[in-house]
C-alpha atoms as a PDB file:
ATOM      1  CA  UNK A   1       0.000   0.000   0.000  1.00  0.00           C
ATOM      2  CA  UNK A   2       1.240   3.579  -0.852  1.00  0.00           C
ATOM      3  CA  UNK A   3       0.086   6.244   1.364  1.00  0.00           C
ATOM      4  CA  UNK A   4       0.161   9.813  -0.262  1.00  0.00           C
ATOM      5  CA  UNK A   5       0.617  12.796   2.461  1.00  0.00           C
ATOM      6  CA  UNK A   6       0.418  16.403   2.047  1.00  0.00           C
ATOM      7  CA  UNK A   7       3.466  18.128   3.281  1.00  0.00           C
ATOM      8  CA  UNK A   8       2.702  21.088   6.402  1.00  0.00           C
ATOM      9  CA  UNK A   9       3.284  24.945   6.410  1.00  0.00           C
ATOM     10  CA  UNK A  10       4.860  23.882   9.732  1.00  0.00           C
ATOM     11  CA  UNK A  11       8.079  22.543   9.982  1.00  0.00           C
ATOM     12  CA  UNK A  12      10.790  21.961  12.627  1.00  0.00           C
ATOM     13  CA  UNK A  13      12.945  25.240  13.357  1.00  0.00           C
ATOM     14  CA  UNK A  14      16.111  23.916  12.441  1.00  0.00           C
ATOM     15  CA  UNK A  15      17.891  20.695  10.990  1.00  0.00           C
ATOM     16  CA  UNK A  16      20.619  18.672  12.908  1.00  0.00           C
ATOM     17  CA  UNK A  17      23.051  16.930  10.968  1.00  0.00           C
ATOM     18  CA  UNK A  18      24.763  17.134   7.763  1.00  0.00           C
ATOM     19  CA  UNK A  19      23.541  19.418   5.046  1.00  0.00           C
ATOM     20  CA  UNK A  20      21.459  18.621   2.412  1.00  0.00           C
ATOM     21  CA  UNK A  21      22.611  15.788  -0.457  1.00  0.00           C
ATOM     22  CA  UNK A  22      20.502  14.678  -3.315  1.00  0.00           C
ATOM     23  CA  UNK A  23      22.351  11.338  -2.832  1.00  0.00           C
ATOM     24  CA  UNK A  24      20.488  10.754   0.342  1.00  0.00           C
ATOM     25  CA  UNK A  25      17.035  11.221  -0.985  1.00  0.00           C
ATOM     26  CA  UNK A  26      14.630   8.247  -1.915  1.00  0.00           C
ATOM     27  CA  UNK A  27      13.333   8.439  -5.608  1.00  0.00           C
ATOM     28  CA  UNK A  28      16.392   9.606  -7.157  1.00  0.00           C
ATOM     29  CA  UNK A  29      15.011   9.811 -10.674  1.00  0.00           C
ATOM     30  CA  UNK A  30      13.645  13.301  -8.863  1.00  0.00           C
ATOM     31  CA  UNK A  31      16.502  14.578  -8.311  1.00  0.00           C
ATOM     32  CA  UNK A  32      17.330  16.780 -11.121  1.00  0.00           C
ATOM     33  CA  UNK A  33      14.300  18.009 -11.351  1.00  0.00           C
ATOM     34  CA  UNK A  34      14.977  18.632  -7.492  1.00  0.00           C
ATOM     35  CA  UNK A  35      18.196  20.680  -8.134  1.00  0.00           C
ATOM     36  CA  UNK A  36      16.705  23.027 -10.508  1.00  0.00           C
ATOM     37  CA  UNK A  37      14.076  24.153  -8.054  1.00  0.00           C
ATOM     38  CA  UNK A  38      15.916  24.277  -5.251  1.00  0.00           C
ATOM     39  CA  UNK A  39      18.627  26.628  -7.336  1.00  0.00           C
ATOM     40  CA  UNK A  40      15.505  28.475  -8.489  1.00  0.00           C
ATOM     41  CA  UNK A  41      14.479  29.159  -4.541  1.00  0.00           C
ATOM     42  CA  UNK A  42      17.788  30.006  -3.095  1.00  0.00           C
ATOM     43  CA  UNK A  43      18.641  32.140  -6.165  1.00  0.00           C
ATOM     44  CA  UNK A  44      14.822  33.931  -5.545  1.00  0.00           C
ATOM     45  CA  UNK A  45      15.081  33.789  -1.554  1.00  0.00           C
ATOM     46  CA  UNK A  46      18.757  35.295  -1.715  1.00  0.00           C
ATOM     47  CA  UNK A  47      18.233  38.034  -4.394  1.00  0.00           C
ATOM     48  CA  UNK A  48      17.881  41.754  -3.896  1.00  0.00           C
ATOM     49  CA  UNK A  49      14.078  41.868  -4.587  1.00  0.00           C
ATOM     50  CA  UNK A  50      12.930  40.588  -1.219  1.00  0.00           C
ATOM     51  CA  UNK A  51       9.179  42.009  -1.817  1.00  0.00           C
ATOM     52  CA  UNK A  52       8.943  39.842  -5.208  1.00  0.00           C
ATOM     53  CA  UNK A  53      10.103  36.749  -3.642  1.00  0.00           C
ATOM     54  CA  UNK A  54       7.472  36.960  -0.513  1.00  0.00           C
ATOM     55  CA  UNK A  55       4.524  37.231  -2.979  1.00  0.00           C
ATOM     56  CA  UNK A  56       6.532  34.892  -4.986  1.00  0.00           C
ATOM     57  CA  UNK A  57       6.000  32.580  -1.927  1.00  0.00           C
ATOM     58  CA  UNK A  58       3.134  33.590  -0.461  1.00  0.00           C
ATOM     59  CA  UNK A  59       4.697  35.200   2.465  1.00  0.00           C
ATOM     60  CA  UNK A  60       3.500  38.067   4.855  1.00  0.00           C
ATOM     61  CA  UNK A  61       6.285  40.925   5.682  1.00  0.00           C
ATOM     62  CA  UNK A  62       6.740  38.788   9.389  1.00  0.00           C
ATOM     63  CA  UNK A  63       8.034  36.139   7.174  1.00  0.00           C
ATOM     64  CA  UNK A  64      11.499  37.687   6.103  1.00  0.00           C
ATOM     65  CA  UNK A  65      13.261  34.907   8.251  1.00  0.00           C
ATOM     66  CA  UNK A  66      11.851  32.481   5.299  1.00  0.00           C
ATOM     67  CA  UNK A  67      13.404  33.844   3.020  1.00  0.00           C
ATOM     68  CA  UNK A  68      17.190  33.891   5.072  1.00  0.00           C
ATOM     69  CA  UNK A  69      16.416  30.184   5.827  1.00  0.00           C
ATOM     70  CA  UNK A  70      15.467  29.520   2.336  1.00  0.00           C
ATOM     71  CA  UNK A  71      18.562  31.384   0.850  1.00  0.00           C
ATOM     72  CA  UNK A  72      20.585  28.920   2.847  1.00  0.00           C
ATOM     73  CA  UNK A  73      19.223  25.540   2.167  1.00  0.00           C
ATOM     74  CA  UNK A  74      22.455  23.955   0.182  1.00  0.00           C
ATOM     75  CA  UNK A  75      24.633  24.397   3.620  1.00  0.00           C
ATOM     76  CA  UNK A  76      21.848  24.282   6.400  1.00  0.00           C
ATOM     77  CA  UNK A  77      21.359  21.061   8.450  1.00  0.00           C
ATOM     78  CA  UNK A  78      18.524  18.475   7.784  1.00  0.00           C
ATOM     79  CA  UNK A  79      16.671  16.213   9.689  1.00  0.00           C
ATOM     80  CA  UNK A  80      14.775  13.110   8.763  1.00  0.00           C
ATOM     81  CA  UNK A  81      11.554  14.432   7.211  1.00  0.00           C
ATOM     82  CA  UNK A  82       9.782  12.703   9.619  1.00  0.00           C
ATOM     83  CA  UNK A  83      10.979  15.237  11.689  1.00  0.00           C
ATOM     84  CA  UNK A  84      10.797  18.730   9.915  1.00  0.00           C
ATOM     85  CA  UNK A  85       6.763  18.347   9.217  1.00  0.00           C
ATOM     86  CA  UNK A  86       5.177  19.613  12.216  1.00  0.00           C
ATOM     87  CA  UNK A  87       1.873  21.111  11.190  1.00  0.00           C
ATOM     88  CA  UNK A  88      -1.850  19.329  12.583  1.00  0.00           C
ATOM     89  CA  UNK A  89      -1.521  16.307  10.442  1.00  0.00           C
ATOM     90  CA  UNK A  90       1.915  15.147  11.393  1.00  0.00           C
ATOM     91  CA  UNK A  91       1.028  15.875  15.094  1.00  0.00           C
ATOM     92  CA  UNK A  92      -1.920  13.291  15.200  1.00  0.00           C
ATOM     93  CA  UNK A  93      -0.160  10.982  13.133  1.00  0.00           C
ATOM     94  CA  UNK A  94       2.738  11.079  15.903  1.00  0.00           C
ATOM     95  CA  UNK A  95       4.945   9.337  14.466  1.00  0.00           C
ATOM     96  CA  UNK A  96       7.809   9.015  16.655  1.00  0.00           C
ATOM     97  CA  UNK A  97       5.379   7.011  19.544  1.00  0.00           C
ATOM     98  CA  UNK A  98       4.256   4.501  16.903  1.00  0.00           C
ATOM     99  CA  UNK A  99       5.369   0.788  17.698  1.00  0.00           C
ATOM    100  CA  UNK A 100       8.440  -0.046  16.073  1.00  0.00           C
ATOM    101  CA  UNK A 101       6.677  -2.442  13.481  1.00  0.00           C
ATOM    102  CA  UNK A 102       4.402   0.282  12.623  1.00  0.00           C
ATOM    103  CA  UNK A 103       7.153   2.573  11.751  1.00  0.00           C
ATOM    104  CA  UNK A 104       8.799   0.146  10.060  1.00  0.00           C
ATOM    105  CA  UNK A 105       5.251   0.029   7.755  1.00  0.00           C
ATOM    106  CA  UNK A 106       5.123   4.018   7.852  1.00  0.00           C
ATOM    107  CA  UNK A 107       8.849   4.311   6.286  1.00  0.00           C
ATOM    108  CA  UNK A 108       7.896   1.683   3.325  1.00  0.00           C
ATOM    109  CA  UNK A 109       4.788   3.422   2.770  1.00  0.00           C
ATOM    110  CA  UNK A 110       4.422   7.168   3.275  1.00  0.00           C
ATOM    111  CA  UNK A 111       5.170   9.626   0.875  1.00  0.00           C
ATOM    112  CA  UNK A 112       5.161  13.132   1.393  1.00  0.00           C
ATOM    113  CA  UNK A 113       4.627  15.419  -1.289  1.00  0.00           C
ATOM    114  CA  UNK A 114       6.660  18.616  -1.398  1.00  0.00           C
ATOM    115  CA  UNK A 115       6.971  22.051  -3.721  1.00  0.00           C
ATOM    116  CA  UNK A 116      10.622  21.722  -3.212  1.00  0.00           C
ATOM    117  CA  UNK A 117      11.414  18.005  -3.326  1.00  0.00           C
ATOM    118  CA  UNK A 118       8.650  16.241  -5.472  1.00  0.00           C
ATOM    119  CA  UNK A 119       7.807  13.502  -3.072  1.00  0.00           C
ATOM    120  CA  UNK A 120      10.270  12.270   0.121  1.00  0.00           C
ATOM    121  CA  UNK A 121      10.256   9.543   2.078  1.00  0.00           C
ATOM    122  CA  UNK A 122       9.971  10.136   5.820  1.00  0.00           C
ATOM    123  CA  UNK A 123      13.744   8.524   6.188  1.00  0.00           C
ATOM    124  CA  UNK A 124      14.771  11.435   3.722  1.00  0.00           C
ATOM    125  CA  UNK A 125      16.810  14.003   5.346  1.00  0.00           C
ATOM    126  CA  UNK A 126      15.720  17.591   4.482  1.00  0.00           C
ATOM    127  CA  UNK A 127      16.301  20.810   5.617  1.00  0.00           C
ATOM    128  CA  UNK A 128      12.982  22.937   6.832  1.00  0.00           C
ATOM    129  CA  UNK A 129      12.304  25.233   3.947  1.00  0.00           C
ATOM    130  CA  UNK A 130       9.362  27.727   2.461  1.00  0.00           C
ATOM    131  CA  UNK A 131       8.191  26.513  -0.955  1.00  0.00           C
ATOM    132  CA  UNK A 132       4.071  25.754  -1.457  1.00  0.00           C
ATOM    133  CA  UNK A 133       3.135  24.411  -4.409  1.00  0.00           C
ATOM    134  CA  UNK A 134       1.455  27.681  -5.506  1.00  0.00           C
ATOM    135  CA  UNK A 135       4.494  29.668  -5.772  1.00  0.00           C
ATOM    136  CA  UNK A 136       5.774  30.542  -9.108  1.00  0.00           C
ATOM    137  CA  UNK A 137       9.505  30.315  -9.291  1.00  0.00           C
ATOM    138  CA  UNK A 138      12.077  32.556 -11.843  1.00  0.00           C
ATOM    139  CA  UNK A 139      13.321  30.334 -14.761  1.00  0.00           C
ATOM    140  CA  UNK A 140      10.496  27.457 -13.280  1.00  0.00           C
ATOM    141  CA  UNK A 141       6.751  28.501 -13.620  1.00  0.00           C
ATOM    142  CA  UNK A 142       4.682  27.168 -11.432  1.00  0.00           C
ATOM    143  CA  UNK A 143       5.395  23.978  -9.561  1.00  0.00           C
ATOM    144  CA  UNK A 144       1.621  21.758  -9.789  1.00  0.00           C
ATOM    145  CA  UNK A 145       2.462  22.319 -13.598  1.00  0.00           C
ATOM    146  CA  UNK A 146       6.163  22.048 -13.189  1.00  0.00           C
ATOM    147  CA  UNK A 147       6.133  18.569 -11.051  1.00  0.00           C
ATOM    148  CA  UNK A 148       3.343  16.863 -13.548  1.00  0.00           C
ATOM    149  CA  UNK A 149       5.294  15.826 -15.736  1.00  0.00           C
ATOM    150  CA  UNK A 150       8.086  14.406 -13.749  1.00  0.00           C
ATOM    151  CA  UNK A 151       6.237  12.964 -10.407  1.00  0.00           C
ATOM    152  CA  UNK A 152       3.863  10.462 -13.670  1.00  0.00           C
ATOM    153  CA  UNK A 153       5.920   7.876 -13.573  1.00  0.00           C
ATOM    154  CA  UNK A 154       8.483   8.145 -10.686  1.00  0.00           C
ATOM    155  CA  UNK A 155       5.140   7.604  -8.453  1.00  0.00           C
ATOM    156  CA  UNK A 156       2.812   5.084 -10.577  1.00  0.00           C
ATOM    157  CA  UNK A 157       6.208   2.826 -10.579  1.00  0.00           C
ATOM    158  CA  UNK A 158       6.401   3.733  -6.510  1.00  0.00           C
ATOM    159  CA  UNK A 159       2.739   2.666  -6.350  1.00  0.00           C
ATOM    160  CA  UNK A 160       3.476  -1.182  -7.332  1.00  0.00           C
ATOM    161  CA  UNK A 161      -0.019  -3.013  -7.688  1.00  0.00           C
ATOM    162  CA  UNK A 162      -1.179  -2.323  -4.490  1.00  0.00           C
ATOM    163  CA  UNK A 163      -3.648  -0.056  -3.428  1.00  0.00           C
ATOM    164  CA  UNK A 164      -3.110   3.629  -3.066  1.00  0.00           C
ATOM    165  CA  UNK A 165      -4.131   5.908  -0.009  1.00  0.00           C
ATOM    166  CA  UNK A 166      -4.247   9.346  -1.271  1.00  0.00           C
ATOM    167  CA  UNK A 167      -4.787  11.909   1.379  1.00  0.00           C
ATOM    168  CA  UNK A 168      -3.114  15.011  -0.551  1.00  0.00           C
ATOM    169  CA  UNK A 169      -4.926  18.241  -0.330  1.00  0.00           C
ATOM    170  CA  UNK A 170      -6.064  19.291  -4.368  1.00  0.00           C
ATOM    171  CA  UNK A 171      -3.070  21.525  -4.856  1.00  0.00           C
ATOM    172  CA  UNK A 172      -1.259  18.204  -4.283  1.00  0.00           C
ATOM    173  CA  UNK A 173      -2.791  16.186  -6.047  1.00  0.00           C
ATOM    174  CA  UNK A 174      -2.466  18.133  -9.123  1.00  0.00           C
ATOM    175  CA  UNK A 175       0.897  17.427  -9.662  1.00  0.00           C
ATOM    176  CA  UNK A 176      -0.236  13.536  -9.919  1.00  0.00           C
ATOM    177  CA  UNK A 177      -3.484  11.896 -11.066  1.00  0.00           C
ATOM    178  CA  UNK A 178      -3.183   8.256 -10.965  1.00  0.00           C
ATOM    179  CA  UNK A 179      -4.595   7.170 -14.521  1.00  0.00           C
ATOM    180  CA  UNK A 180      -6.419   3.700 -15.785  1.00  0.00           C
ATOM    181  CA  UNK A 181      -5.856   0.584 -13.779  1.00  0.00           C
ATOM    182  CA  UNK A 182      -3.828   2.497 -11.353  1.00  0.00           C
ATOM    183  CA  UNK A 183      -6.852   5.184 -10.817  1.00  0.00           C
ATOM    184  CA  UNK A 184      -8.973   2.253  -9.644  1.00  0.00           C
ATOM    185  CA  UNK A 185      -6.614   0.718  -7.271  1.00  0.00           C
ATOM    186  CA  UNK A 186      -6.438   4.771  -5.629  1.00  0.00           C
ATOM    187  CA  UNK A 187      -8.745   5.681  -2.438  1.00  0.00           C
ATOM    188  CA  UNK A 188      -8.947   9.264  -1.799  1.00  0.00           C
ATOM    189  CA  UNK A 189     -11.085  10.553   1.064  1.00  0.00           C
ATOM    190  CA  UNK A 190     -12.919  13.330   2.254  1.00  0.00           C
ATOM    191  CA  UNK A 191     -13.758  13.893   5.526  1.00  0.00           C
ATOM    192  CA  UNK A 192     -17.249  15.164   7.055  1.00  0.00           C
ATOM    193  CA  UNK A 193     -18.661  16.332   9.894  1.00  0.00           C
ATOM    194  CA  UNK A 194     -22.223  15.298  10.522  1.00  0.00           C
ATOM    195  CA  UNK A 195     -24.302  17.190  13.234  1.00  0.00           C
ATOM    196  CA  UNK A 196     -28.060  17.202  14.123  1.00  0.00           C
ATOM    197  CA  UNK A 197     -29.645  20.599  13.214  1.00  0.00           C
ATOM    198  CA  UNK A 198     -33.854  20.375  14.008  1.00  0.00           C
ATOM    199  CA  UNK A 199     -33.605  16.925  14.031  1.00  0.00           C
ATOM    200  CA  UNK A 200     -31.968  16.366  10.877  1.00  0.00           C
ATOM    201  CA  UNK A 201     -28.323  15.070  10.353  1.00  0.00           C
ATOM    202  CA  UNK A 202     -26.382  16.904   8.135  1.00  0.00           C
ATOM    203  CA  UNK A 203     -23.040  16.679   6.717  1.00  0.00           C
ATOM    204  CA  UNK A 204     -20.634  19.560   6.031  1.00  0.00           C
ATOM    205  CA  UNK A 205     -17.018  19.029   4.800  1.00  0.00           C
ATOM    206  CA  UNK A 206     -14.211  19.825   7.580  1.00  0.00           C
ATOM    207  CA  UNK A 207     -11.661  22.436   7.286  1.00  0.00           C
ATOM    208  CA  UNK A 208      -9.053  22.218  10.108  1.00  0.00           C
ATOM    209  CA  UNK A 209      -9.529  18.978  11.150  1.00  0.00           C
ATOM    210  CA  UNK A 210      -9.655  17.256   8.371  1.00  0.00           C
ATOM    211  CA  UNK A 211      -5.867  17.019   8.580  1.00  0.00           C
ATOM    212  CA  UNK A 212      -5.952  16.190  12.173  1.00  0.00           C
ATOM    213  CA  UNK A 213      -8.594  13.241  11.168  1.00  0.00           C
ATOM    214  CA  UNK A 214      -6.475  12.060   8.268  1.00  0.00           C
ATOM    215  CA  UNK A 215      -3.281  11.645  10.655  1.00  0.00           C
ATOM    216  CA  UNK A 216      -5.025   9.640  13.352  1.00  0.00           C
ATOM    217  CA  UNK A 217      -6.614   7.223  10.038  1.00  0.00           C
ATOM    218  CA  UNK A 218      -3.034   6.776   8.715  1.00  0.00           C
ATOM    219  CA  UNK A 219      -2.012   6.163  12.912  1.00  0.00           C
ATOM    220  CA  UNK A 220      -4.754   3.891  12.990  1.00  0.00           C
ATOM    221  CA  UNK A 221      -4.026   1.926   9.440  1.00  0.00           C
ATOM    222  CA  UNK A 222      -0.581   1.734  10.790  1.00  0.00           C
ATOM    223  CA  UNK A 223      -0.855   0.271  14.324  1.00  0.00           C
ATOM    224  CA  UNK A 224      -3.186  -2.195  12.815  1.00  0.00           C
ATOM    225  CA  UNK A 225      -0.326  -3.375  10.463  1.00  0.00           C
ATOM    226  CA  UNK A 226      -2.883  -4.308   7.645  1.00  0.00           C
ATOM    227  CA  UNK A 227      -1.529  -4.756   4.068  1.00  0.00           C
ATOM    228  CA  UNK A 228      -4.521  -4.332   2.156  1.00  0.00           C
ATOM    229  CA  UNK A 229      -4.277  -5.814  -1.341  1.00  0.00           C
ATOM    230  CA  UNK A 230      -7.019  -4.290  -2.764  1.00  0.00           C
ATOM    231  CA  UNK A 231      -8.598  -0.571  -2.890  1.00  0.00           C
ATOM    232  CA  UNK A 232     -11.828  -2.836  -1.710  1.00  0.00           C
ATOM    233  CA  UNK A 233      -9.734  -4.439   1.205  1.00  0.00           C
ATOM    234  CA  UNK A 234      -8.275  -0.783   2.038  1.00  0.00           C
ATOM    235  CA  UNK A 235     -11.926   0.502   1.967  1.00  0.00           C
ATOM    236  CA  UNK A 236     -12.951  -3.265   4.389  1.00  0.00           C
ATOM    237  CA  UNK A 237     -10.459  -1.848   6.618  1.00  0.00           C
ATOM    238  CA  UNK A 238     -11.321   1.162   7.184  1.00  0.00           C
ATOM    239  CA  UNK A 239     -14.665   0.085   8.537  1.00  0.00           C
ATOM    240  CA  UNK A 240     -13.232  -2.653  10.622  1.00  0.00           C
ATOM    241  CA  UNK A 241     -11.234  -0.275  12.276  1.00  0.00           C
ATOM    242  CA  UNK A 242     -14.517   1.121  13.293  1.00  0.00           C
ATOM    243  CA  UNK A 243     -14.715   4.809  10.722  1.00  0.00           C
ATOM    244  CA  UNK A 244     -17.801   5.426   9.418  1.00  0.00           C
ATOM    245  CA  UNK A 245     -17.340   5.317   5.543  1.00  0.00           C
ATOM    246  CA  UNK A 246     -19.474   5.829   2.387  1.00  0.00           C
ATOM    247  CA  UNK A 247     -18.015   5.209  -1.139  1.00  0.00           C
ATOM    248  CA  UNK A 248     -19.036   7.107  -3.633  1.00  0.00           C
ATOM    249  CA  UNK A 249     -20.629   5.261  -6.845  1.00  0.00           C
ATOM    250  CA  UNK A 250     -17.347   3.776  -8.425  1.00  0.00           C
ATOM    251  CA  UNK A 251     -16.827   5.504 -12.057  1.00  0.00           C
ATOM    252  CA  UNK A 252     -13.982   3.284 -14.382  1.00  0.00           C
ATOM    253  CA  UNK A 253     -10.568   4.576 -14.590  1.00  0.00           C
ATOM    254  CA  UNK A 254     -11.203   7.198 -11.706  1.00  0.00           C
ATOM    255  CA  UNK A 255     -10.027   7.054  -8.329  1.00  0.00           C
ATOM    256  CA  UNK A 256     -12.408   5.977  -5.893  1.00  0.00           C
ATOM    257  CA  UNK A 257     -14.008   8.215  -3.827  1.00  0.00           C
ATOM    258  CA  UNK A 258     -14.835   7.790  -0.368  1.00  0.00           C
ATOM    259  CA  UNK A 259     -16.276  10.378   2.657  1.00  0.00           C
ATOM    260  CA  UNK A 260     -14.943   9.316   6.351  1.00  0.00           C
ATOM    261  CA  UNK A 261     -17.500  10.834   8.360  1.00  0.00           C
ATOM    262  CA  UNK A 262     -17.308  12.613  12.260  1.00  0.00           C
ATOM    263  CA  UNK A 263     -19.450  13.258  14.902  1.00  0.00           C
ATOM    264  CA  UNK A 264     -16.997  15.375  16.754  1.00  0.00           C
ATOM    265  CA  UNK A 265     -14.079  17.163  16.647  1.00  0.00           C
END
């Protein structure tokens, strides 16, 4: 099973070993599509326009430190990325109190996608760094467009013939639609809130903690070791482990959809 993540806006202050080295990434067929944006961000993050590069990024005047972390990302430490995501998602998946077999299952099948890096592994070592996959880089365009191209086959040939988990918010997921066969064997999920108003239930889709909910499912999948076969076995699963899901009508060579629905949050 392959388990697509979003990346966070939060990440861990500062790295704490060796600098960064393409040869230490997973997925190396990335990698020079890796160095060209990364040359494009230091070059922008480093260069004398500093109000160009914050819109370029998305990033309010408060932000300037981004943009002196960003202009040093070839010599700054790195941590396992594991490590560097911090934001609500990562925090409810907790990785670091998992069991030690369910890490083992999390490093075999996480991946994280990332502006910057493509995809990473949570093993990878990374420096934290400012890059969403809105931003429109000097001599790169935009990244969704820029990463289409490249992440195709790099992650249907990570994706194996298992089933696919993918919990990447739609900015994400642009860079990567899982096509034919492939597109069958992917689950992506929504998550909604249902609440009693005169009576009635009704279901709204959640905002914030939809990432919160989607780390404690992947937690869940992973203390529970399961190794679905099957986007039908991943979908059985789910409701043994006691969510409440609803698939969508299945359409062919389209991902199927599901909605994981709350009662509180």
């Amino acid at each position: 099973m392959l388990i697509l993540l979003p990346p966070s806006e939060g990440k861990a202050d500062a790295g704490t070993g060796r600098r960064w080295s393409p040869d230490r990434l997973a997925l190396p067929e990335l990698n020079p599509a890796r160095e060209r944006v990364l040359d494009a961000l230091v070059a922008l993050s480093a260069g004398p326009d500093e109000e160009a590069a914050r819109v370029a990024l998305g990033l309010s005047e408060g932000q300037r430190g981004e943009l002196r972390r960003n202009a040093r990302l070839r010599v700054a430490a790195t941590a396992p990325a594991a490590q560097v995501y911090t934001g609500v998602l990562y925090e409810a998946l907790d990785l670091a109190s998992l069991p030690a077999a369910a890490q083992r299952a999390a490093r075999r099948s996480i991946l994280i996608s990332s502006g910057l890096w493509g995809a990473v592994r949570l093993a990878d070592r990374i420096p934290p760094y400012r890059c969403p996959i809105g931003a429109r880089l000097p001599g790169v365009g935009a990244l969704s467009a820029y990463w289409r191209p490249v992440l195709a086959p790099v992650l249907s040939a990570a994706a194996g013939s298992g089933p696919v988990l993918d919990l990447r918010s739609g900015a994400y997921a642009a860079t990567w639609t899982p096509r034919g066969e492939l597109a069958e064997r992917t689950v992506t999920l929504r998550v909604l809130h249902e609440r009693e108003v005169d009576g009635v239930p009704v279901r709204s889709v959640v905002s914030h903690f939809n990432k919160a909910t989607k780390g404690w499912l992947v937690r869940d999948l992973l203390v529970a070791g399961v190794r679905p076969r099957t986007a039908g076995e991943l979908i059985g699963t789910l409701r043994d482990l006691k969510h409440t899901v609803v698939e969508q009508a299945a359409v062919p060579g389209r991902p199927r959809q599901v909605d994981l629905v709350v009662t509180e949050l």
